[in-house]
C-alpha atoms as a PDB file:
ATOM      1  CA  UNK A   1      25.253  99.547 -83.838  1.00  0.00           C
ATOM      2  CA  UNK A   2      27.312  97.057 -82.070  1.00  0.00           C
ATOM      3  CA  UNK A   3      30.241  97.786 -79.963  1.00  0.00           C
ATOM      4  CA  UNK A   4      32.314  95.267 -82.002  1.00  0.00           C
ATOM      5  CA  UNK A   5      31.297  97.267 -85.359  1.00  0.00           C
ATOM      6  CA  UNK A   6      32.102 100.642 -83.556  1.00  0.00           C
ATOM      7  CA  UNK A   7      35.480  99.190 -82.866  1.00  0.00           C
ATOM      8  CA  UNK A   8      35.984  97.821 -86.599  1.00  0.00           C
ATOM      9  CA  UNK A   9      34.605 100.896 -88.087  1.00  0.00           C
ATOM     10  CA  UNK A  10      37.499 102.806 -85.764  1.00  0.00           C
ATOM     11  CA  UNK A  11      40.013 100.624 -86.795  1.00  0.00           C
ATOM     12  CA  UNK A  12      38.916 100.613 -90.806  1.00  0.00           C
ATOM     13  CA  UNK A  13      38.450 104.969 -89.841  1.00  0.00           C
ATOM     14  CA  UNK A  14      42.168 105.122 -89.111  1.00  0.00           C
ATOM     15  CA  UNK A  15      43.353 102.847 -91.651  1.00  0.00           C
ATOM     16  CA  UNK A  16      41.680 104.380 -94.491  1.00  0.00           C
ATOM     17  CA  UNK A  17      42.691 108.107 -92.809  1.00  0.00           C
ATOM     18  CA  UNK A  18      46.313 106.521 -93.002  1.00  0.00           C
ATOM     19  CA  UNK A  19      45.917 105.057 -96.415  1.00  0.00           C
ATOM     20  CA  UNK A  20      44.646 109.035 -97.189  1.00  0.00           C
ATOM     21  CA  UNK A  21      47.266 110.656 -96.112  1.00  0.00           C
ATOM     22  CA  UNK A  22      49.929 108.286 -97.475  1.00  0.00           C
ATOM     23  CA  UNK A  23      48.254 108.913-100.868  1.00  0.00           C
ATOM     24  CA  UNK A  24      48.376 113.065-100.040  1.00  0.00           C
ATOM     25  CA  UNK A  25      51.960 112.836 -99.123  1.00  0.00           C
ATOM     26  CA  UNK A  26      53.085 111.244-102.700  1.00  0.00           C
ATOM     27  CA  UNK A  27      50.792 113.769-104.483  1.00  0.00           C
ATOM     28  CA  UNK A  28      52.588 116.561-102.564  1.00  0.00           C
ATOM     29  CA  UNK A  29      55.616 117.795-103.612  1.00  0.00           C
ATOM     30  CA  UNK A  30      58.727 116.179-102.009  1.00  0.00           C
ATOM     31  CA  UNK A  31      59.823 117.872 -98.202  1.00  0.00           C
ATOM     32  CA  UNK A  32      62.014 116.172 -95.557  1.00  0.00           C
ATOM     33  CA  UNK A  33      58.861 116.394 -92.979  1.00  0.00           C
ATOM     34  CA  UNK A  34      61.617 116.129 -90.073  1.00  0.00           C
ATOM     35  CA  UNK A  35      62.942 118.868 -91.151  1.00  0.00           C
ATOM     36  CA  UNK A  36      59.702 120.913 -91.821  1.00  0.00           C
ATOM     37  CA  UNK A  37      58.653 119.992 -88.193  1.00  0.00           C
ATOM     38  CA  UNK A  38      62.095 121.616 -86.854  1.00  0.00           C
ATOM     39  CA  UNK A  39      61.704 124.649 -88.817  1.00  0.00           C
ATOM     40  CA  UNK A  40      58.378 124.908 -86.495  1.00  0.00           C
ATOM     41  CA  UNK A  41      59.280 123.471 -83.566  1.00  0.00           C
ATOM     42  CA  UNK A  42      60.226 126.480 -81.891  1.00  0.00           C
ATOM     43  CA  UNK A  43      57.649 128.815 -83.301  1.00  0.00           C
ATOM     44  CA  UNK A  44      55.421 130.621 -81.327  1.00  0.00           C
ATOM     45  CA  UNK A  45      51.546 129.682 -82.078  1.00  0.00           C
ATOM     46  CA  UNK A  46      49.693 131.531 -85.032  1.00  0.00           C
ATOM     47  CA  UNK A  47      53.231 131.973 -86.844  1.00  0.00           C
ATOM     48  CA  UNK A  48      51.939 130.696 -90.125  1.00  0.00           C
ATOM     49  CA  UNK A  49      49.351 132.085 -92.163  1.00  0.00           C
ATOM     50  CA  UNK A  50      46.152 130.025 -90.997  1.00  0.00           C
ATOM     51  CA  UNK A  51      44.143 128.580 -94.038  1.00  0.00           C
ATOM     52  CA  UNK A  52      41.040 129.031 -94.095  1.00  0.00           C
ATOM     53  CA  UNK A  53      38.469 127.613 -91.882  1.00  0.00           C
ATOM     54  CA  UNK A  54      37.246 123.984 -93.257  1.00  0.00           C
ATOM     55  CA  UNK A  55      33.398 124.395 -94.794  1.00  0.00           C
ATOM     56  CA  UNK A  56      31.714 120.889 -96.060  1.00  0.00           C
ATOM     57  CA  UNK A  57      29.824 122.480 -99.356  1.00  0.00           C
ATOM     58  CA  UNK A  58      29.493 121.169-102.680  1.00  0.00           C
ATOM     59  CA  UNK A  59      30.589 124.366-103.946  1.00  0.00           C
ATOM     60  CA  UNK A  60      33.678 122.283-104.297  1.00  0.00           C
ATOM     61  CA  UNK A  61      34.548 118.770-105.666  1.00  0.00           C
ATOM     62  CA  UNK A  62      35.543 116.212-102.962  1.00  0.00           C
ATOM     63  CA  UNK A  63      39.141 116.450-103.967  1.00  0.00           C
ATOM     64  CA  UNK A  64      39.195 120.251-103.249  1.00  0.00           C
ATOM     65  CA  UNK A  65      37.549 119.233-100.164  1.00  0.00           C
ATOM     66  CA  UNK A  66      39.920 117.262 -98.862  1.00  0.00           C
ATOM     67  CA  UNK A  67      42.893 119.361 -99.592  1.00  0.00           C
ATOM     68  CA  UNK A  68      41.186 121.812 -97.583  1.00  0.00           C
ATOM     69  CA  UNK A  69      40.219 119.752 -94.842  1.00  0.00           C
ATOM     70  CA  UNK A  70      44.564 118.284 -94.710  1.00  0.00           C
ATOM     71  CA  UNK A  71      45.723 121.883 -95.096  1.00  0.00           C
ATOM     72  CA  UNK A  72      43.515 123.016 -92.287  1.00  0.00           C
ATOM     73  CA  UNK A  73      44.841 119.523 -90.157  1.00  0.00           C
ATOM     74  CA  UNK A  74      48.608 119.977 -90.936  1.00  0.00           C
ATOM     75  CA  UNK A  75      48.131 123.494 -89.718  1.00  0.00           C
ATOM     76  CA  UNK A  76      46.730 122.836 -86.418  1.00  0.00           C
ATOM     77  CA  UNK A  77      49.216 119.948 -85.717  1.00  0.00           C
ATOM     78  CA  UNK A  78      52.025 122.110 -86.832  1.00  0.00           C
ATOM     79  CA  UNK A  79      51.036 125.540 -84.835  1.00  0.00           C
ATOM     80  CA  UNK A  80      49.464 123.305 -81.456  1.00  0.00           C
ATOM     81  CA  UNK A  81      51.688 124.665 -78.465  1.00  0.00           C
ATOM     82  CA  UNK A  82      53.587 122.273 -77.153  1.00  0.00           C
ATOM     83  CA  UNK A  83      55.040 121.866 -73.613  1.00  0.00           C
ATOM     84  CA  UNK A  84      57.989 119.267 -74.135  1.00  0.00           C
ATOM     85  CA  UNK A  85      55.677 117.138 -71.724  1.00  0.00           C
ATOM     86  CA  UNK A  86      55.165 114.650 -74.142  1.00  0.00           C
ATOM     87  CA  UNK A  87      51.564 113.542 -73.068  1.00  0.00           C
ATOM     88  CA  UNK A  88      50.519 117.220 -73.195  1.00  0.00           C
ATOM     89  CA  UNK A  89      51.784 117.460 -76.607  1.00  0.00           C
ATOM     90  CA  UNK A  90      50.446 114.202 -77.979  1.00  0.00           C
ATOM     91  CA  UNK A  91      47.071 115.674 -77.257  1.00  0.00           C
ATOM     92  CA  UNK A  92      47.498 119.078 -78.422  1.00  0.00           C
ATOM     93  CA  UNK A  93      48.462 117.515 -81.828  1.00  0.00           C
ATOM     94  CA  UNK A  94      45.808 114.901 -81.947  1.00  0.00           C
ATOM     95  CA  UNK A  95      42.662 117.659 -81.849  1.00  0.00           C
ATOM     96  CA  UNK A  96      43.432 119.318 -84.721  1.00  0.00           C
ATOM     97  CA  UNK A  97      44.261 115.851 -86.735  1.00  0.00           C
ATOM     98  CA  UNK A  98      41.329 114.466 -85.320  1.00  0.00           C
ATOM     99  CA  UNK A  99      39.256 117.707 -86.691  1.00  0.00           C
ATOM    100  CA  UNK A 100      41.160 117.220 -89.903  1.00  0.00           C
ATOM    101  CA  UNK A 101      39.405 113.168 -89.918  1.00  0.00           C
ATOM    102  CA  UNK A 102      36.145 114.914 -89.480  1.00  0.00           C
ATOM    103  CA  UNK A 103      36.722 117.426 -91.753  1.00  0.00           C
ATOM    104  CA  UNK A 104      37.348 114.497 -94.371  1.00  0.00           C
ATOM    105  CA  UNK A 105      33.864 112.266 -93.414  1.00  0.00           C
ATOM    106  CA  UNK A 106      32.171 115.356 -93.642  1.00  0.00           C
ATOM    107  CA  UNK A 107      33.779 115.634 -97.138  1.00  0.00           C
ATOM    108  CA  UNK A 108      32.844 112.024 -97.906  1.00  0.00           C
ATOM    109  CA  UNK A 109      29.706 112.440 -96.603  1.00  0.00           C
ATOM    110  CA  UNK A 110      28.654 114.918 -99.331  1.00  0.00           C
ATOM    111  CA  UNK A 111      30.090 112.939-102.154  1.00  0.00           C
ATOM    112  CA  UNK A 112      30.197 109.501-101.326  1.00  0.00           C
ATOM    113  CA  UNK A 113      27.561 106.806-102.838  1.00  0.00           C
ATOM    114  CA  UNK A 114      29.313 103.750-101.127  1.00  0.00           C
ATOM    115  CA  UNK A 115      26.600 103.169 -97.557  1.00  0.00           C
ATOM    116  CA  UNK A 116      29.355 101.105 -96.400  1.00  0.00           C
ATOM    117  CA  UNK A 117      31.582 104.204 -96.578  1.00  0.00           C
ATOM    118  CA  UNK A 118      28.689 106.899 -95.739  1.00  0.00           C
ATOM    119  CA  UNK A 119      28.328 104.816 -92.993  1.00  0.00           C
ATOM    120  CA  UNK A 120      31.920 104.492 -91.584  1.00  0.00           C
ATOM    121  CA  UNK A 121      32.629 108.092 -92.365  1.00  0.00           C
ATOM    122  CA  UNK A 122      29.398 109.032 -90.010  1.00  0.00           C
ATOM    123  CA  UNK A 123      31.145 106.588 -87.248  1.00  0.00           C
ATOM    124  CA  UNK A 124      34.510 108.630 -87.740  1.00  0.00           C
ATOM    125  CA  UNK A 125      32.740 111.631 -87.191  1.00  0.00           C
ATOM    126  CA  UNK A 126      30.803 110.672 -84.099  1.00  0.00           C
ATOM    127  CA  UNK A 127      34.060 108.983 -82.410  1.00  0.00           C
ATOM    128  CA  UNK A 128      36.292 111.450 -83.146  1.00  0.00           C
ATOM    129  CA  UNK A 129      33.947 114.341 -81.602  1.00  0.00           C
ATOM    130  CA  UNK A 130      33.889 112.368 -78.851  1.00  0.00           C
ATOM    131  CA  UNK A 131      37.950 111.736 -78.653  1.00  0.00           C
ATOM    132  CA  UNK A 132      38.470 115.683 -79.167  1.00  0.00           C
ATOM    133  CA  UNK A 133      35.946 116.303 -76.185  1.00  0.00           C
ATOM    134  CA  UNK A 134      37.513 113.448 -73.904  1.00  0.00           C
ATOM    135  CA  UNK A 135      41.144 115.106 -75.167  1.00  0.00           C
ATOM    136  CA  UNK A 136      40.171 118.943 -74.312  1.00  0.00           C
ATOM    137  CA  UNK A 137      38.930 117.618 -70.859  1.00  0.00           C
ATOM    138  CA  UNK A 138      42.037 116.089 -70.270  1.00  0.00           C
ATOM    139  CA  UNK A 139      44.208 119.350 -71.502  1.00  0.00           C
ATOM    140  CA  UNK A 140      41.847 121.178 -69.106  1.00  0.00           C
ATOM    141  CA  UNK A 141      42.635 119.215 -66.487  1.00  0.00           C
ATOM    142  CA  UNK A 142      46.166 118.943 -67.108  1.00  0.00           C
ATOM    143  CA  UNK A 143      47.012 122.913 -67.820  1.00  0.00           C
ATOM    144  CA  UNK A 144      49.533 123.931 -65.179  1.00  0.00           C
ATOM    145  CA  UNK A 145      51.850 120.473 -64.995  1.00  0.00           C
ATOM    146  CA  UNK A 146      55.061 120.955 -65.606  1.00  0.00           C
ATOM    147  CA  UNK A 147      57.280 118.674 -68.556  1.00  0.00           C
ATOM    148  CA  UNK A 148      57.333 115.114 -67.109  1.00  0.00           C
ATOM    149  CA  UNK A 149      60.297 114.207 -69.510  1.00  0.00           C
ATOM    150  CA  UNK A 150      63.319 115.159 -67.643  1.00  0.00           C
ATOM    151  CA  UNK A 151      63.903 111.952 -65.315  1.00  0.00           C
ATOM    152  CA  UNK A 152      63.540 112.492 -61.503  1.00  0.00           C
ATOM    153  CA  UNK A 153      66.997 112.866 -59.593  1.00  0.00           C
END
């Protein structure tokens, strides 16, 4: 595939991920998300009851799927330990939301007729294993720095 359809398929990825989880969020029921993430802020990792771990499987329709696949997502983002260094943090939150994108292709994958869509959801997975990989280097690298965000003197 051409770079230049890698790079449209990446763009269409995250706008139809967006367009996903905007449609999710009016399905759920109404929460001030602000708040929700301050509840959490300050809690330690593994506070919350994890769901269960995603599994593609037509065991369940694609809906099912997918609330799986978000709950497992908004879990991760909302229990990822965070530094207060905001590039560390960015990362940590981007894995499991990544995962969660997967998670969703995967989903597509085993119900999905459109090739066009097949076909976009296979390029989501493939870049976003790739971003997660490139992202857990980086967090590797990265471990011991102290917050960046307080401004030097």
């Amino acid at each position: 595939m051409q770079r230049s359809s890698l790079r449209h398929g990446a763009v269409a990825a995250r706008a139809l991920a967006a367009l996903c989880l905007s449609a999710a969020s009016l399905a759920a029921p109404a929460q001030n998300t602000h708040q929700h993430a301050q509840q959490h802020a300050h809690q330690p990792p593994g506070h919350a009851a994890a769901p269960p771990a995603f599994v593609a499987s037509t065991a369940k329709p694609y809906a099912g799927l997918v609330d799986d696949a978000m709950g497992v997502m908004h879990h991760g983002m909302m229990q990822a330990p965070t530094t207060g260094n905001p590039d560390h943090d960015f990362v940590a939150m981007m894995i499991p939301h990544h995962q969660g994108a997967i998670d969703m292709a995967k989903a597509l994958l085993l119900y999905g007729q459109d090739p066009a869509l097949r076909n976009l959801a296979q390029g989501i997975i493939t870049e976003q294993q790739n971003e997660i990989r490139l992202m857990q280097a980086w967090l590797q690298r990265h471990q011991a720095r102290p917050s960046q965000t307080t401004p030097p003197r």
